[in-house]
N, C-alpha and C. Protein backbone atom coordinates (compact mmCIF):
# COMPACT_ATOMS: atom_id res chain seq x y z
N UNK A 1 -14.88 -0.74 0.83
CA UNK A 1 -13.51 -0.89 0.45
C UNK A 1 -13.37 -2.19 -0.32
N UNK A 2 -12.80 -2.24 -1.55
CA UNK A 2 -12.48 -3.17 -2.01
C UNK A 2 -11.06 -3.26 -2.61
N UNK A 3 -10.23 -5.05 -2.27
CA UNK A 3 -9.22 -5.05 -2.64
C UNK A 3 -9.16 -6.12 -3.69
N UNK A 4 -8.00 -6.24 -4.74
CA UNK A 4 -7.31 -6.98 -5.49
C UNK A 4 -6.47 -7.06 -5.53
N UNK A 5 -5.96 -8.52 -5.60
CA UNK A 5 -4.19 -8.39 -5.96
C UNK A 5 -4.14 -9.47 -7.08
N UNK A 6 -2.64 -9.40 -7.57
CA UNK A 6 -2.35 -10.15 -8.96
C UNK A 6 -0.61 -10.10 -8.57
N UNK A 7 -0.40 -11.16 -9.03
CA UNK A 7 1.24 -11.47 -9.00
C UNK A 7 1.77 -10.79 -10.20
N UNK A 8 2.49 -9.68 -10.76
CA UNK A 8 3.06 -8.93 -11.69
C UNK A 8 4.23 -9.94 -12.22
N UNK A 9 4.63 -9.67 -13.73
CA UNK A 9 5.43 -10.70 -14.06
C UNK A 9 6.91 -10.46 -13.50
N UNK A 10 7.37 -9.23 -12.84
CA UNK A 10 8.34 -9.09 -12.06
C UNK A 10 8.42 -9.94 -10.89
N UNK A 11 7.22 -10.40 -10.60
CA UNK A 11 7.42 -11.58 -9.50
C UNK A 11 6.66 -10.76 -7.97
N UNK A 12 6.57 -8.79 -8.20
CA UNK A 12 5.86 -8.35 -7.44
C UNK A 12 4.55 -8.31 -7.44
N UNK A 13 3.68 -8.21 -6.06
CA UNK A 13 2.82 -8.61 -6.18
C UNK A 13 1.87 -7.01 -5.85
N UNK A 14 0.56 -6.84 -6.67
CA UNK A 14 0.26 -5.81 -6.91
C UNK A 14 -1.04 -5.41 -6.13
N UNK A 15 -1.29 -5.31 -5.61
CA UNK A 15 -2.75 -4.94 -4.38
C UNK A 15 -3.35 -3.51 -4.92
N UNK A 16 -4.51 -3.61 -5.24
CA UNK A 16 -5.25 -2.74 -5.85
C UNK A 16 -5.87 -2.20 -4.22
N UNK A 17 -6.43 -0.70 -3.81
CA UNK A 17 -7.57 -0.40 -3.14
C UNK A 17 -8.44 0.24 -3.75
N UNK A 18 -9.62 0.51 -3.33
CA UNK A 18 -10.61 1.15 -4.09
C UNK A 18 -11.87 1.70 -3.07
N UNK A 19 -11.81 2.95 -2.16
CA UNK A 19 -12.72 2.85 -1.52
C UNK A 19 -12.25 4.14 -0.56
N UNK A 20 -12.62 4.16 0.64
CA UNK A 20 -12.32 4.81 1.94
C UNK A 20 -11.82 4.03 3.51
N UNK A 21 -10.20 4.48 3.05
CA UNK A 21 -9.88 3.91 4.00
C UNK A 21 -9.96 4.51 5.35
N UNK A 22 -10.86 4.22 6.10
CA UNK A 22 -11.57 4.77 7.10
C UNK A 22 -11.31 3.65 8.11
N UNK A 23 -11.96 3.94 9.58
CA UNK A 23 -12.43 2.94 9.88
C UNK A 23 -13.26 1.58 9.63
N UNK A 24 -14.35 1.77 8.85
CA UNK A 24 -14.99 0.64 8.53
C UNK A 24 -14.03 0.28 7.13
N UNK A 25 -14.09 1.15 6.37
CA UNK A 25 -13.08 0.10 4.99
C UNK A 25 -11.51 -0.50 5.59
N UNK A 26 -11.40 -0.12 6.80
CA UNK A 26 -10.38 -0.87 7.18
C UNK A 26 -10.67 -2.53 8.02
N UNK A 27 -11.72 -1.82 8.18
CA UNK A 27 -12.29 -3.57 9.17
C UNK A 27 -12.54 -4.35 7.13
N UNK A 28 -13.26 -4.06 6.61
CA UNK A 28 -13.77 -4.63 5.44
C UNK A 28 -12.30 -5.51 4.69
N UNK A 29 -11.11 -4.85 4.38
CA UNK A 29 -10.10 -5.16 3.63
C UNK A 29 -9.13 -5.68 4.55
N UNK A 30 -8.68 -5.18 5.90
CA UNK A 30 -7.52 -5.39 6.44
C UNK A 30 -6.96 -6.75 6.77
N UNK A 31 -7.92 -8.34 7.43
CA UNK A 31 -7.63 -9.12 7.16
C UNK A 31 -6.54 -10.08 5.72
N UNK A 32 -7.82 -9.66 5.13
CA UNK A 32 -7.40 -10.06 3.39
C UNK A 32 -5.87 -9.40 2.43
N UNK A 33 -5.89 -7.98 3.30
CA UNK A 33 -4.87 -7.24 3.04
C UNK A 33 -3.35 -7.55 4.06
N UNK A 34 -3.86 -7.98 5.20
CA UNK A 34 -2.52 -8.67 6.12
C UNK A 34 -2.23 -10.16 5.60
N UNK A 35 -3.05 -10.94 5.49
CA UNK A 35 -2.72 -12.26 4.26
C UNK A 35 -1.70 -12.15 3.24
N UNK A 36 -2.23 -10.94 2.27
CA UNK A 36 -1.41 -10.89 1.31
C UNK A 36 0.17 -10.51 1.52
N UNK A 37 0.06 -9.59 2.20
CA UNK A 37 1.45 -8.99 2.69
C UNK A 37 2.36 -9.87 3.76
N UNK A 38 1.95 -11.04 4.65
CA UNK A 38 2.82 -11.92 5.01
C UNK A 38 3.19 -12.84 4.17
N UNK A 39 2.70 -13.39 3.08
CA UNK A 39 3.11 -13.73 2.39
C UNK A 39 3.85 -13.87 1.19
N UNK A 40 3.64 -12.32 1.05
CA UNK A 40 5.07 -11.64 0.08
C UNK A 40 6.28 -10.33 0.58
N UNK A 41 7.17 -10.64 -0.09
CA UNK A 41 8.48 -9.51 0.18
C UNK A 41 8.35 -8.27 -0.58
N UNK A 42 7.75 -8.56 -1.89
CA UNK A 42 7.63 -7.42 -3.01
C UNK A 42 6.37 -6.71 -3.21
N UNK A 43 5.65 -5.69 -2.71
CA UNK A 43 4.78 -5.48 -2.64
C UNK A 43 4.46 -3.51 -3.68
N UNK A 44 3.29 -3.74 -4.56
CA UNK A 44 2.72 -2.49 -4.51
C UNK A 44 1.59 -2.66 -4.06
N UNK A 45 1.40 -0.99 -3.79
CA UNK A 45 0.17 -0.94 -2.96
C UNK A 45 -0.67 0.21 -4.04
N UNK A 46 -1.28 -0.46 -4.86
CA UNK A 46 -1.82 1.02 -5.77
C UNK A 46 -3.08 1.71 -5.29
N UNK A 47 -2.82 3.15 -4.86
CA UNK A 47 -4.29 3.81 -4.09
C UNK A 47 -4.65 4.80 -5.20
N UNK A 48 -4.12 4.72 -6.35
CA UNK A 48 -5.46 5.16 -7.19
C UNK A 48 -6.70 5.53 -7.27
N UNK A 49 -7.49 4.36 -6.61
CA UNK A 49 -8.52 4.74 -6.39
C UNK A 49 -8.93 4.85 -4.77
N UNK A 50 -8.17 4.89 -4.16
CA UNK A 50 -8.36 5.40 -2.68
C UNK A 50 -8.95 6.62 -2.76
N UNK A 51 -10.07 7.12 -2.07
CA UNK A 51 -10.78 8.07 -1.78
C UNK A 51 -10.64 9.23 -1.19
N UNK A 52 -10.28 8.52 0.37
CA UNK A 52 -9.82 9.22 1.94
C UNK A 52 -9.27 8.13 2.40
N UNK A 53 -8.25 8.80 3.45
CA UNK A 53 -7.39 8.18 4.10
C UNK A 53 -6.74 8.84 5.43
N UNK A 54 -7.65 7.88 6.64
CA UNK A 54 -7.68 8.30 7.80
C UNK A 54 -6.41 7.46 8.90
N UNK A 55 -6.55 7.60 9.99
CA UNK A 55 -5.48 7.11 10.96
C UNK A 55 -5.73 5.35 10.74
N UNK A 56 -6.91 5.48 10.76
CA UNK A 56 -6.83 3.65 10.97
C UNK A 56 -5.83 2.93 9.59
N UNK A 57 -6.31 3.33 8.28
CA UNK A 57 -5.99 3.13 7.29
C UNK A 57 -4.62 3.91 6.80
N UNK A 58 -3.57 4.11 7.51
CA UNK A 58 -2.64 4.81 8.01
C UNK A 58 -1.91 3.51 8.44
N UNK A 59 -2.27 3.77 9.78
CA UNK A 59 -2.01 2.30 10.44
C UNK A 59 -1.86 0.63 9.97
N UNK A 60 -2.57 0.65 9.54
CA UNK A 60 -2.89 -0.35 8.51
C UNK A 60 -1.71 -0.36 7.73
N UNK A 61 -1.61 0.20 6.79
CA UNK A 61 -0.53 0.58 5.71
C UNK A 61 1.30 0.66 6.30
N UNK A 62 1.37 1.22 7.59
CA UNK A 62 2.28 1.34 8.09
C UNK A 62 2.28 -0.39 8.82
N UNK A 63 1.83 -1.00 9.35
CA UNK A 63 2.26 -2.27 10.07
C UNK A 63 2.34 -3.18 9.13
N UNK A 64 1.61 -3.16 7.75
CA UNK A 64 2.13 -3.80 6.75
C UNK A 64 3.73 -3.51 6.48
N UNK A 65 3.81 -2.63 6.44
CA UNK A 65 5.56 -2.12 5.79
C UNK A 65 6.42 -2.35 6.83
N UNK A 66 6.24 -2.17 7.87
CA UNK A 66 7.51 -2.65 9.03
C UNK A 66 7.26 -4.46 8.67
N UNK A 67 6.17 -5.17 8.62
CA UNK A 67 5.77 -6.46 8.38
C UNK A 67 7.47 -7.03 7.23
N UNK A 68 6.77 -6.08 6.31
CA UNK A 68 7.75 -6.61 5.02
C UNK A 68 9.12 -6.26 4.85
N UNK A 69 9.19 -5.04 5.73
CA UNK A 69 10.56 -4.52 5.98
C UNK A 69 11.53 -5.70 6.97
N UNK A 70 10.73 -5.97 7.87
CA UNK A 70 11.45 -7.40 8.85
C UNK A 70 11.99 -8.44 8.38
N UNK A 71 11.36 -8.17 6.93
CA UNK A 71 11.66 -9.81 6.26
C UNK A 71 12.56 -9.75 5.29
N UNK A 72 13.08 -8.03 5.31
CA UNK A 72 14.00 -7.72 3.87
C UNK A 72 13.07 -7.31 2.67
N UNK A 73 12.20 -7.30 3.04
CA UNK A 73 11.18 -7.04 1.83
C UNK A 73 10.84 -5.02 1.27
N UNK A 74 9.90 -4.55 0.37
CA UNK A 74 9.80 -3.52 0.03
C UNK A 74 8.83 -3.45 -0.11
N UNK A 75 7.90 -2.25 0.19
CA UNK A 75 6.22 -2.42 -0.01
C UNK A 75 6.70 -0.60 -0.78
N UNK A 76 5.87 -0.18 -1.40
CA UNK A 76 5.70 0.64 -2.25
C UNK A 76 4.33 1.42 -2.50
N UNK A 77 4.09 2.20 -2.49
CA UNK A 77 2.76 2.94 -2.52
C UNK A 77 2.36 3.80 -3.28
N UNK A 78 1.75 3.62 -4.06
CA UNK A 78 1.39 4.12 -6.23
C UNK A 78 0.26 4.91 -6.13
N UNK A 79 0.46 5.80 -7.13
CA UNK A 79 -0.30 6.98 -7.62
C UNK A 79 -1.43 7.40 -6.60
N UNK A 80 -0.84 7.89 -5.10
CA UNK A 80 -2.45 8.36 -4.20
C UNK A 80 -2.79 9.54 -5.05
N UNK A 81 -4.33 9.76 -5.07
CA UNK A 81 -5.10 10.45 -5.33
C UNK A 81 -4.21 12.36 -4.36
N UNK A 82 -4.34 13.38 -4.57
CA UNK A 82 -3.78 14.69 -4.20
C UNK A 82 -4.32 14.37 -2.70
N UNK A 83 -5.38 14.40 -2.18
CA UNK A 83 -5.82 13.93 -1.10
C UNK A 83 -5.11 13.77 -0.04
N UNK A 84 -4.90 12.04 -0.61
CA UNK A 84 -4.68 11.27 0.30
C UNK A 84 -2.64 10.81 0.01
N UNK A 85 -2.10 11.89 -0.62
CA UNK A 85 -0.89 11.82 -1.08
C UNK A 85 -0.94 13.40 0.27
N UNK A 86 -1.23 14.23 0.33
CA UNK A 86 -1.35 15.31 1.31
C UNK A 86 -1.36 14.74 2.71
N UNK A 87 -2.37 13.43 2.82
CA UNK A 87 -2.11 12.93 4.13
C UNK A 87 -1.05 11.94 4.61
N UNK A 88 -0.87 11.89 3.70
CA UNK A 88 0.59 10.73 3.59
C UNK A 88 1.65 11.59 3.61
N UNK A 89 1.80 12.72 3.59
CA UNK A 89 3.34 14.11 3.99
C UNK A 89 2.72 14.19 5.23
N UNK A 90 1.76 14.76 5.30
CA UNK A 90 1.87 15.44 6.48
C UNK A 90 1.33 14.65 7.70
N UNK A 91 1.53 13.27 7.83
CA UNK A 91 1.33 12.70 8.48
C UNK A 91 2.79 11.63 8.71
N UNK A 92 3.84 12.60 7.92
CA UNK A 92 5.40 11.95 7.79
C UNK A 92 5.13 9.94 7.29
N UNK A 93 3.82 9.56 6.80
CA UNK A 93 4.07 8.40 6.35
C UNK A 93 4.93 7.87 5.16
N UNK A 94 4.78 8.91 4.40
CA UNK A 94 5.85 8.88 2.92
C UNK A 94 7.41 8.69 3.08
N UNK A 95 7.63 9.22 5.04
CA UNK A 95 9.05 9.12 4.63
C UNK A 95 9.73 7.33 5.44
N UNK A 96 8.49 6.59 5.71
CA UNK A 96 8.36 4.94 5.96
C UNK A 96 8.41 4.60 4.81
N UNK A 97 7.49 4.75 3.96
CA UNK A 97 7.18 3.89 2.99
C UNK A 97 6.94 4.55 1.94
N UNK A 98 8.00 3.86 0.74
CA UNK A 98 8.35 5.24 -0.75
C UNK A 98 6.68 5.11 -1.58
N UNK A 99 6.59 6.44 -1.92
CA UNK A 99 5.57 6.60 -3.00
C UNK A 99 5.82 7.22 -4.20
N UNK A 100 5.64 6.41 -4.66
CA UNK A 100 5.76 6.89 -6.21
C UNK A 100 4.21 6.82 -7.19
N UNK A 101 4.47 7.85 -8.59
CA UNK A 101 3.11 7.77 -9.32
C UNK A 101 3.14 7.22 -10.69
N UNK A 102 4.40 6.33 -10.72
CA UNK A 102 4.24 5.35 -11.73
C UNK A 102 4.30 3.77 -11.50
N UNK A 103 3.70 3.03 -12.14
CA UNK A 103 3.76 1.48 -11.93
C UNK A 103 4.95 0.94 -12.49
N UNK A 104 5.75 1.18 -13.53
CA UNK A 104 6.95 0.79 -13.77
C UNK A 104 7.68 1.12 -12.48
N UNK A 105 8.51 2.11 -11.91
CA UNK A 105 8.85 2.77 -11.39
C UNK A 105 8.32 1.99 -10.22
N UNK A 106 7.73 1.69 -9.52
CA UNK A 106 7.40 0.80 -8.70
C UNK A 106 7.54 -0.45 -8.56
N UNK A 107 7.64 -1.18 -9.45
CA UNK A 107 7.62 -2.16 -9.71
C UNK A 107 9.15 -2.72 -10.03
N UNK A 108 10.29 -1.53 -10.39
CA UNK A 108 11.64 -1.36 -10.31
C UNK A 108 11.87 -1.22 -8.90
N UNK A 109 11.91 -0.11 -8.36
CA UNK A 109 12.15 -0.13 -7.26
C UNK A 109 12.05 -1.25 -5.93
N UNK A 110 10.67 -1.90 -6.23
CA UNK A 110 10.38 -2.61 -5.43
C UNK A 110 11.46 -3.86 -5.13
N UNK A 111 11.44 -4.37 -6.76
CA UNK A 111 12.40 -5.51 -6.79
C UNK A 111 14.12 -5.36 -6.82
N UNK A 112 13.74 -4.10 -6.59
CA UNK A 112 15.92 -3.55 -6.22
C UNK A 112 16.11 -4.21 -4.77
């Protein structure tokens, strides 16, 4: 699992994944990925290149968003792969935390 982030000139801040969020890609990123998210209100989360996406990495994703939600904040979750956009309905996570499959559009929303 690998992550990136970059401060967007909207002032949101943009977290790339790239991998399988599994158990082990969740031990690999989740530190680095709870860092980023206490420290900002405006968050995308782009899973583009997310692979699979299991309970841990679920979890993960969800305690981030109550995190940022506590603080008044918006976390946002961009273009999942059919996959892992399937496990995100039917695992009712989509209706926590909005997903959308554009980066404008995210990046609006976020900062509303």
């Amino acid at each position: 699992m690998k992550i990136s982030s970059n401060k967007l000139q909207s002032g949101a801040v943009l977290i790339g994944l790239s991998g399988r969020l599994d158990m082990q890609g969740v031990m690999e990123f989740d530190q680095e990925f709870q860092d980023i998210v206490q420290k900002n209100n405006a968050i995308i989360v782009d899973l583009t290149h997310v692979e699979f996406l299991a309970s841990m990495g679920l979890r993960s994703l969800i305690l981030a968003a109550k995190s940022v939600h506590a603080r008044s904040g918006q976390i946002i979750l961009l273009n999942p792969t059919p996959m892992v956009a399937q496990v995100l309905q039917a695992s009712g996570t989509d209706t926590l935390i909005m997903v959308v499959q554009d980066k404008a559009d995210a990046e609006r929303l976020v900062m509303a």
